[in-house]
PDB file of N, CA and C in Angstrom:
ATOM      1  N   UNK A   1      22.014 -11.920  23.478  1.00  0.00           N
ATOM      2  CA  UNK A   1      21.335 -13.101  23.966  1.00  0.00           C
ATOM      3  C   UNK A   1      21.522 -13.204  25.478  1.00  0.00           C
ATOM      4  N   UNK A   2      20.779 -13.682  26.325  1.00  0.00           N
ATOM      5  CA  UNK A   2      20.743 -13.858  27.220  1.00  0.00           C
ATOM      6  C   UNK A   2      21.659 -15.443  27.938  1.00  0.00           C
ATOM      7  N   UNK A   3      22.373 -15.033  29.214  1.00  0.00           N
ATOM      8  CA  UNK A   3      22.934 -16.024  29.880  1.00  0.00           C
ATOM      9  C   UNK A   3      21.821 -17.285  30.034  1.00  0.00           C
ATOM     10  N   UNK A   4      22.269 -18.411  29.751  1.00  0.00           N
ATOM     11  CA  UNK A   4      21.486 -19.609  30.411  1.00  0.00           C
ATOM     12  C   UNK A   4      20.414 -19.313  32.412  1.00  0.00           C
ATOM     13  N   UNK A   5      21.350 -18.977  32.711  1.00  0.00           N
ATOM     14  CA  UNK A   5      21.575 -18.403  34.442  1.00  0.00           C
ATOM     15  C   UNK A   5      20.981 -17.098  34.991  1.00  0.00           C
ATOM     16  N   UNK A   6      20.937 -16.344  33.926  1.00  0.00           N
ATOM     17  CA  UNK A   6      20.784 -15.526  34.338  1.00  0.00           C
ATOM     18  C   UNK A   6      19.032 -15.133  34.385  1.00  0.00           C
ATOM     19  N   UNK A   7      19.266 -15.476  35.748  1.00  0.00           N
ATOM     20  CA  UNK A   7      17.584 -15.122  36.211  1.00  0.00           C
ATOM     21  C   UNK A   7      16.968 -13.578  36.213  1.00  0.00           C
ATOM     22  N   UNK A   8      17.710 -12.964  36.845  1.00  0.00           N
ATOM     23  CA  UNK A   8      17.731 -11.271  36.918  1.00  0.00           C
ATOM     24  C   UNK A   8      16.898 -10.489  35.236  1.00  0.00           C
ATOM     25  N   UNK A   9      18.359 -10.747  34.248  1.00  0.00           N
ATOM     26  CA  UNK A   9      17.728 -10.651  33.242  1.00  0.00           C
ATOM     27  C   UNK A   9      16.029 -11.189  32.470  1.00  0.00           C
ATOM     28  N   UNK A  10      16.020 -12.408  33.483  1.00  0.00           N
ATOM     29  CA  UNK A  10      14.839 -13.010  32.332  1.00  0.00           C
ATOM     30  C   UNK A  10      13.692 -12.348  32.943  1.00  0.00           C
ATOM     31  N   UNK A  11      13.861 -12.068  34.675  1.00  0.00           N
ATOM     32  CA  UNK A  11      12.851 -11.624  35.282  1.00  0.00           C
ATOM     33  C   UNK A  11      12.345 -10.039  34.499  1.00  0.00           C
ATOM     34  N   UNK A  12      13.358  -9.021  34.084  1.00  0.00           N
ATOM     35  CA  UNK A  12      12.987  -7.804  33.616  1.00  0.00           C
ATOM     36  C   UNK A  12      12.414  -8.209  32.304  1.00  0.00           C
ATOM     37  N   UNK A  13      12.771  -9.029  31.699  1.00  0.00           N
ATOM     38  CA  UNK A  13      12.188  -9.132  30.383  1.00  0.00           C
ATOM     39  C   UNK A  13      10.820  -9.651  30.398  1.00  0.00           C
ATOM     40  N   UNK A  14      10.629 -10.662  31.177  1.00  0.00           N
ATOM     41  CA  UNK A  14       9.402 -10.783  31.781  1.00  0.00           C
ATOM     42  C   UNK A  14       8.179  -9.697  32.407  1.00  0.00           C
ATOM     43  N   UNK A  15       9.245  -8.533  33.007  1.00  0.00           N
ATOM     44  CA  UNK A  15       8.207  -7.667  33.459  1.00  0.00           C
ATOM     45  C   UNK A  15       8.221  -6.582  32.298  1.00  0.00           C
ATOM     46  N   UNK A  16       8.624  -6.572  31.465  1.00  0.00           N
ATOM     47  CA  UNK A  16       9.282  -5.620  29.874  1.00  0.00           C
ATOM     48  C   UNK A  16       8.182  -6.264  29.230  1.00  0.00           C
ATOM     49  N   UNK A  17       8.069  -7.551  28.691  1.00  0.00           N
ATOM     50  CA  UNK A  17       6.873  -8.415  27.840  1.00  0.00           C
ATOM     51  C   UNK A  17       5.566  -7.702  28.579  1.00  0.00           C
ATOM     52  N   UNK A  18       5.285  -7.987  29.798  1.00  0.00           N
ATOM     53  CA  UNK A  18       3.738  -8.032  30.489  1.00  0.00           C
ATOM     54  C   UNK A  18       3.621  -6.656  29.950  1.00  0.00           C
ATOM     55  N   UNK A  19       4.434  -5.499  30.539  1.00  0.00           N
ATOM     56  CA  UNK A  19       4.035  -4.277  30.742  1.00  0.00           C
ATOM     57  C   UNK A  19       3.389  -3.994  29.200  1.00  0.00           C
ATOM     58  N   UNK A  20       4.197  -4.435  27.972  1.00  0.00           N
ATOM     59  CA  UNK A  20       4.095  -4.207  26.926  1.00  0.00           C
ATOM     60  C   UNK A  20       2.797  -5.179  26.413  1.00  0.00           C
ATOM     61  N   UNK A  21       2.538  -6.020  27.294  1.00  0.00           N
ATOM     62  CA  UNK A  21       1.073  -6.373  26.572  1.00  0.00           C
ATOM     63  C   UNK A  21       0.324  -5.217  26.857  1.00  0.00           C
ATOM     64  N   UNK A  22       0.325  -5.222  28.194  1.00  0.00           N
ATOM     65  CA  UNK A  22      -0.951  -4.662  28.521  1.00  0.00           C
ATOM     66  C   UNK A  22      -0.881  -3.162  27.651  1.00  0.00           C
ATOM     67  N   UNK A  23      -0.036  -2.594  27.578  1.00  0.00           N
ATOM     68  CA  UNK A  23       0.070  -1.122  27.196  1.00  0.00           C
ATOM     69  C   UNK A  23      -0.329  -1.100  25.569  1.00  0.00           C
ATOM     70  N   UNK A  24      -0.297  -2.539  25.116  1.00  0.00           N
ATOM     71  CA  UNK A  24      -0.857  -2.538  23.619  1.00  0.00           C
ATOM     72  C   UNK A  24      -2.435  -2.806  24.075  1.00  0.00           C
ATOM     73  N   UNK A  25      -2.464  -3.122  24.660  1.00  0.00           N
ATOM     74  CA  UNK A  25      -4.016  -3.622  25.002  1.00  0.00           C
ATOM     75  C   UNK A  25      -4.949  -2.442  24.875  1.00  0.00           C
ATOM     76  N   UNK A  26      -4.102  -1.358  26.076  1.00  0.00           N
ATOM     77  CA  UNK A  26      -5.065  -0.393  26.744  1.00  0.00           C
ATOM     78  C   UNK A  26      -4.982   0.690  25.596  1.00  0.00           C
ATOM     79  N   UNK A  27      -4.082   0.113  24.281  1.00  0.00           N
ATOM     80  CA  UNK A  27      -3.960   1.636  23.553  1.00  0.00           C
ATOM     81  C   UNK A  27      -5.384   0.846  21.833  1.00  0.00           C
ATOM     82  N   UNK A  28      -4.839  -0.258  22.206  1.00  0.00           N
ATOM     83  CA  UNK A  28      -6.429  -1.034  21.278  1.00  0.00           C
ATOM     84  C   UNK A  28      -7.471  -0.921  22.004  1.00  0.00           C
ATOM     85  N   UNK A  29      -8.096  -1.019  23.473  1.00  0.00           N
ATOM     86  CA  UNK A  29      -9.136  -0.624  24.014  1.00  0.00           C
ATOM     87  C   UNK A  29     -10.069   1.024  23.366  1.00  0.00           C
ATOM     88  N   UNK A  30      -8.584   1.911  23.828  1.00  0.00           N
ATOM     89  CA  UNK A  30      -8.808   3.305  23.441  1.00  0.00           C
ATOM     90  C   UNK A  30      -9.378   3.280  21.792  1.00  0.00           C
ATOM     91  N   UNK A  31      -8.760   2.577  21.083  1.00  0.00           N
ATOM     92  CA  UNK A  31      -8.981   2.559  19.644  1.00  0.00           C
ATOM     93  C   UNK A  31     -10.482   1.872  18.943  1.00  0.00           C
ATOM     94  N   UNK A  32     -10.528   0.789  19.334  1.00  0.00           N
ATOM     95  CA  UNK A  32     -11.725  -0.232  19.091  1.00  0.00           C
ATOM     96  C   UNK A  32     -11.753  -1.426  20.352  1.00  0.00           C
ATOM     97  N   UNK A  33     -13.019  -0.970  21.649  1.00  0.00           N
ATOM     98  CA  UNK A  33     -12.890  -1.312  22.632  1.00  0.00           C
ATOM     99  C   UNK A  33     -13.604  -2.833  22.008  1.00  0.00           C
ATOM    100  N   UNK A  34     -14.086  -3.207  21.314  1.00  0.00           N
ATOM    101  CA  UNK A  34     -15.117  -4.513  20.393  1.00  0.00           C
ATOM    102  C   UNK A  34     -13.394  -5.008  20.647  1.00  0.00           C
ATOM    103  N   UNK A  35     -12.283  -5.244  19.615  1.00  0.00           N
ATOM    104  CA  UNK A  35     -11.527  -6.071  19.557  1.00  0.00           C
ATOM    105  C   UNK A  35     -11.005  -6.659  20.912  1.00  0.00           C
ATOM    106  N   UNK A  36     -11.183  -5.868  21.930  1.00  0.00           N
ATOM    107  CA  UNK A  36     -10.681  -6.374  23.458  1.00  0.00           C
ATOM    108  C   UNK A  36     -11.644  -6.750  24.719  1.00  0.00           C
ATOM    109  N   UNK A  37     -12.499  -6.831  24.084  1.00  0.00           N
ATOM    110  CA  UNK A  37     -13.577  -7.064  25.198  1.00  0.00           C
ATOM    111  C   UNK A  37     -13.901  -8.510  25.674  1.00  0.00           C
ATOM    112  N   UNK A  38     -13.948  -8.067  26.728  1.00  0.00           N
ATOM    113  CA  UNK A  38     -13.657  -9.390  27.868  1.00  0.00           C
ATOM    114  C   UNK A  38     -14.359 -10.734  27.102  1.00  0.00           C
ATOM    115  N   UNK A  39     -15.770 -10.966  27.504  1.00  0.00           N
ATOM    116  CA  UNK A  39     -16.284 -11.943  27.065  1.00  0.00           C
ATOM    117  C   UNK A  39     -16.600 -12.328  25.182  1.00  0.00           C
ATOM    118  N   UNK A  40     -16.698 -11.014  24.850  1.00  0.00           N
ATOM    119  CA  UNK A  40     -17.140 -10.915  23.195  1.00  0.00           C
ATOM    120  C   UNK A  40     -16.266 -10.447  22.168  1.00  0.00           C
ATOM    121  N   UNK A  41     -15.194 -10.869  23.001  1.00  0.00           N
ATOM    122  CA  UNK A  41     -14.259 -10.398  21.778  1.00  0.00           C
ATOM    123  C   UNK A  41     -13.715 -12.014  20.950  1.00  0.00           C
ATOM    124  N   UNK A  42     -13.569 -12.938  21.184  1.00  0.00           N
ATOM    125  CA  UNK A  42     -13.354 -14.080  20.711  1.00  0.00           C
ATOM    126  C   UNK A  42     -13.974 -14.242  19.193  1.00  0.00           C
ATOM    127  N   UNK A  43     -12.992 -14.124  18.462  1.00  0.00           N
ATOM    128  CA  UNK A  43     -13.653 -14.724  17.047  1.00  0.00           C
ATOM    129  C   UNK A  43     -13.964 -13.325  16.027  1.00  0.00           C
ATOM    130  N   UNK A  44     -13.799 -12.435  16.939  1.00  0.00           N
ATOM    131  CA  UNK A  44     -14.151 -10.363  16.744  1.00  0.00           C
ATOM    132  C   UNK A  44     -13.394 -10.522  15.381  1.00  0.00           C
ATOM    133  N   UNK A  45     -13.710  -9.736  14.290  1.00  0.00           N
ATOM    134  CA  UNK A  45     -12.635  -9.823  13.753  1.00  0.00           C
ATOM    135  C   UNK A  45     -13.095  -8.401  12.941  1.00  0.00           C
ATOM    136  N   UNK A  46     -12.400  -7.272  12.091  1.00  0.00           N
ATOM    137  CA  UNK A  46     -12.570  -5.845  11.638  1.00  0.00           C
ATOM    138  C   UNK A  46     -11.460  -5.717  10.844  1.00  0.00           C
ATOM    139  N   UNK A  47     -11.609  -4.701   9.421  1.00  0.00           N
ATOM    140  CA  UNK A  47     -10.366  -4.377   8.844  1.00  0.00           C
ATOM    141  C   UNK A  47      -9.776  -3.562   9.861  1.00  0.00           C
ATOM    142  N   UNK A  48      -9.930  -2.811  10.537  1.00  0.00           N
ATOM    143  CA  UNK A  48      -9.381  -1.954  11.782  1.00  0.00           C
ATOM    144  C   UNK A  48      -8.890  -3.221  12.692  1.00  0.00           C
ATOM    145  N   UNK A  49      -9.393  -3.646  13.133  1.00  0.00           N
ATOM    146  CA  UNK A  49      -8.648  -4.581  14.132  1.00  0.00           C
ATOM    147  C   UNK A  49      -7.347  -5.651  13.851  1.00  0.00           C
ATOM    148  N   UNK A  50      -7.620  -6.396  12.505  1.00  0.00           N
ATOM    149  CA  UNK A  50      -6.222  -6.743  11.976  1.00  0.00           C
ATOM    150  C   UNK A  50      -4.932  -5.746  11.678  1.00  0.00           C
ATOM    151  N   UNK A  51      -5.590  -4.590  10.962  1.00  0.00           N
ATOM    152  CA  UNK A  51      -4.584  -3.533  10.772  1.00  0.00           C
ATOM    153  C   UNK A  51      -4.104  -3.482  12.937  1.00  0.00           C
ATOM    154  N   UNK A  52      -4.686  -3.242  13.203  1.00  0.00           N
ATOM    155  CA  UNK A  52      -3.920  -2.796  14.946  1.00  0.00           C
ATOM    156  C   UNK A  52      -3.252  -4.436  15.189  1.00  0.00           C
ATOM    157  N   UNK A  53      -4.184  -5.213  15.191  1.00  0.00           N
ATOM    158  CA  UNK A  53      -3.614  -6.196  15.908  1.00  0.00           C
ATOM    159  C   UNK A  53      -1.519  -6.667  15.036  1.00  0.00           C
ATOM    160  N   UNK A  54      -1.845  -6.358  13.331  1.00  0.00           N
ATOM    161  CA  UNK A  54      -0.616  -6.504  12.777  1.00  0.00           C
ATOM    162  C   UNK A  54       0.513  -5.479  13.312  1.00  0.00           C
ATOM    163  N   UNK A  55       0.034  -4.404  13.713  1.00  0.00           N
ATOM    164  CA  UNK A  55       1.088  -3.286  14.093  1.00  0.00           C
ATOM    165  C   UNK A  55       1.799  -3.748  15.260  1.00  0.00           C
ATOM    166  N   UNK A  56       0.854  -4.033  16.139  1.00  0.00           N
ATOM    167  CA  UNK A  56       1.402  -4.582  17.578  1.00  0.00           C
ATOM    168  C   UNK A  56       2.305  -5.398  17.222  1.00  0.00           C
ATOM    169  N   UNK A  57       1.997  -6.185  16.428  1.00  0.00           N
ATOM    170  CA  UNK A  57       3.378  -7.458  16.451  1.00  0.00           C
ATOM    171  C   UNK A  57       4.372  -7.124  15.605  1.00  0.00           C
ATOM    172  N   UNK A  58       4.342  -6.089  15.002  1.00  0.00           N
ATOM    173  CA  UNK A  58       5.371  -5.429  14.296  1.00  0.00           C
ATOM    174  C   UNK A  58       6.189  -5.079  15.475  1.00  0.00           C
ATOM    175  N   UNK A  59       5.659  -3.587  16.089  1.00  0.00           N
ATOM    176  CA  UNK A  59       5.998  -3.300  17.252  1.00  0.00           C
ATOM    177  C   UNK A  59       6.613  -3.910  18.554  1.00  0.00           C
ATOM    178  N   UNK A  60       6.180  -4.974  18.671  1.00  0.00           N
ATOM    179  CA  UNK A  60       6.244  -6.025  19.599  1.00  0.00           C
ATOM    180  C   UNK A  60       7.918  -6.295  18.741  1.00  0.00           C
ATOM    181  N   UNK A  61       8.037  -7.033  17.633  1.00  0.00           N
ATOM    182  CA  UNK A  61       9.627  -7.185  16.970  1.00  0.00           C
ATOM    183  C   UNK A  61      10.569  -5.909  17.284  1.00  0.00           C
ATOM    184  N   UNK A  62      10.069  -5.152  16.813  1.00  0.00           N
ATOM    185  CA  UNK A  62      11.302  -4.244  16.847  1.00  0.00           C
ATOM    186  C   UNK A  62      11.656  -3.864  18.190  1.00  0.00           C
ATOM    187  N   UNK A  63      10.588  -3.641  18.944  1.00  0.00           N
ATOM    188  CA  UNK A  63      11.001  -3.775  20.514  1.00  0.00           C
ATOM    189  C   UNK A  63      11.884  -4.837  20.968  1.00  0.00           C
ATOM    190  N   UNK A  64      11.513  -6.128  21.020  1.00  0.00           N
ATOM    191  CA  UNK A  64      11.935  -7.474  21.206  1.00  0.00           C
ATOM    192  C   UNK A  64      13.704  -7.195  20.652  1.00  0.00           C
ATOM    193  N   UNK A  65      13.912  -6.455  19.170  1.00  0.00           N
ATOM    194  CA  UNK A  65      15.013  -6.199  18.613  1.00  0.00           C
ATOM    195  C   UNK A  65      16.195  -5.185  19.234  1.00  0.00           C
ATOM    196  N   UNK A  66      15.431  -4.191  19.612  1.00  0.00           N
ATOM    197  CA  UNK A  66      16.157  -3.247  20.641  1.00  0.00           C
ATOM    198  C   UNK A  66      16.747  -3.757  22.066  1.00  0.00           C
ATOM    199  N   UNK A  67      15.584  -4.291  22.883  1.00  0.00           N
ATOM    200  CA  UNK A  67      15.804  -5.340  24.173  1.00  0.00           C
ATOM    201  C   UNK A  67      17.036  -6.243  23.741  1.00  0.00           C
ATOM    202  N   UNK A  68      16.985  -7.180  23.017  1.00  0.00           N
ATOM    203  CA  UNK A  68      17.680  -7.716  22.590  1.00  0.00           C
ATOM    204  C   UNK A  68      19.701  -7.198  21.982  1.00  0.00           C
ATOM    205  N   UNK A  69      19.261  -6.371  21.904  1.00  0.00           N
ATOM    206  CA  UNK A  69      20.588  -5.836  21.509  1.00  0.00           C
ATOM    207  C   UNK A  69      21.494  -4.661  22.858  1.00  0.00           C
ATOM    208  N   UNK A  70      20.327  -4.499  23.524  1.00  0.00           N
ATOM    209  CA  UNK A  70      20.982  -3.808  24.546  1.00  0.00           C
ATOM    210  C   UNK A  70      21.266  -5.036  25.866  1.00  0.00           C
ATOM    211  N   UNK A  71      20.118  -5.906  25.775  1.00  0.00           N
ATOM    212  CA  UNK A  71      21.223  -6.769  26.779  1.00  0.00           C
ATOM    213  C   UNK A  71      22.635  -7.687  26.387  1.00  0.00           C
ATOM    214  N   UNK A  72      22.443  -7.549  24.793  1.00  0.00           N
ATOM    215  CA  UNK A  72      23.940  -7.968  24.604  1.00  0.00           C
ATOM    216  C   UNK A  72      25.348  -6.773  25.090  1.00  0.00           C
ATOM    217  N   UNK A  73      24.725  -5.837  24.241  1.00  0.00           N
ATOM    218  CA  UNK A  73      25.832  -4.605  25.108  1.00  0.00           C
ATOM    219  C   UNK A  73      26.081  -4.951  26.237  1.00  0.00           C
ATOM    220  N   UNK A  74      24.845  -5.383  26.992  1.00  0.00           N
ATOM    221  CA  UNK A  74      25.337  -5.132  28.898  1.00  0.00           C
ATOM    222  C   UNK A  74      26.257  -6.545  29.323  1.00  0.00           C
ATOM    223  N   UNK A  75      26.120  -7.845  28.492  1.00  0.00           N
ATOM    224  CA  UNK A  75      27.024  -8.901  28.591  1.00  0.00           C
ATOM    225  C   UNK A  75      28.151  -8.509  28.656  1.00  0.00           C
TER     226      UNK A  75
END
């Protein structure tokens, strides 16, 4: 877990979250560019696109789980 204070930490995790949106983004673009598209994607919905969009947030946990356990190590 993270210090109350500790800004340093929240800032990398912050730039750890963004990087990791976007890098799910650009790898669903590559996959089915319809689920990410700027103006017309709102409301999009595909058995392909739930299957990706569920993985990501799988992915997104276990990442979140790893992060999480290595900044306790570093406490």
């Amino acid at each position: 877990m993270l210090a109350a204070g500790d800004s340093c930490s929240g800032q990398l995790i912050s730039y750890l979250l963004c990087m990791q949106s976007w890098l799910f983004g650009q790898a669903i673009h590559s996959i089915e560019p319809d689920a990410v598209a700027l103006h017309t994607s709102h409301g999009y919905e595909s058995p392909h696109s739930k299957f990706l969009t569920r993985s990501t947030v799988i992915a997104s946990d276990i990442l979140g789980k790893i992060l999480d356990d290595a900044m306790c190590w570093r406490l």
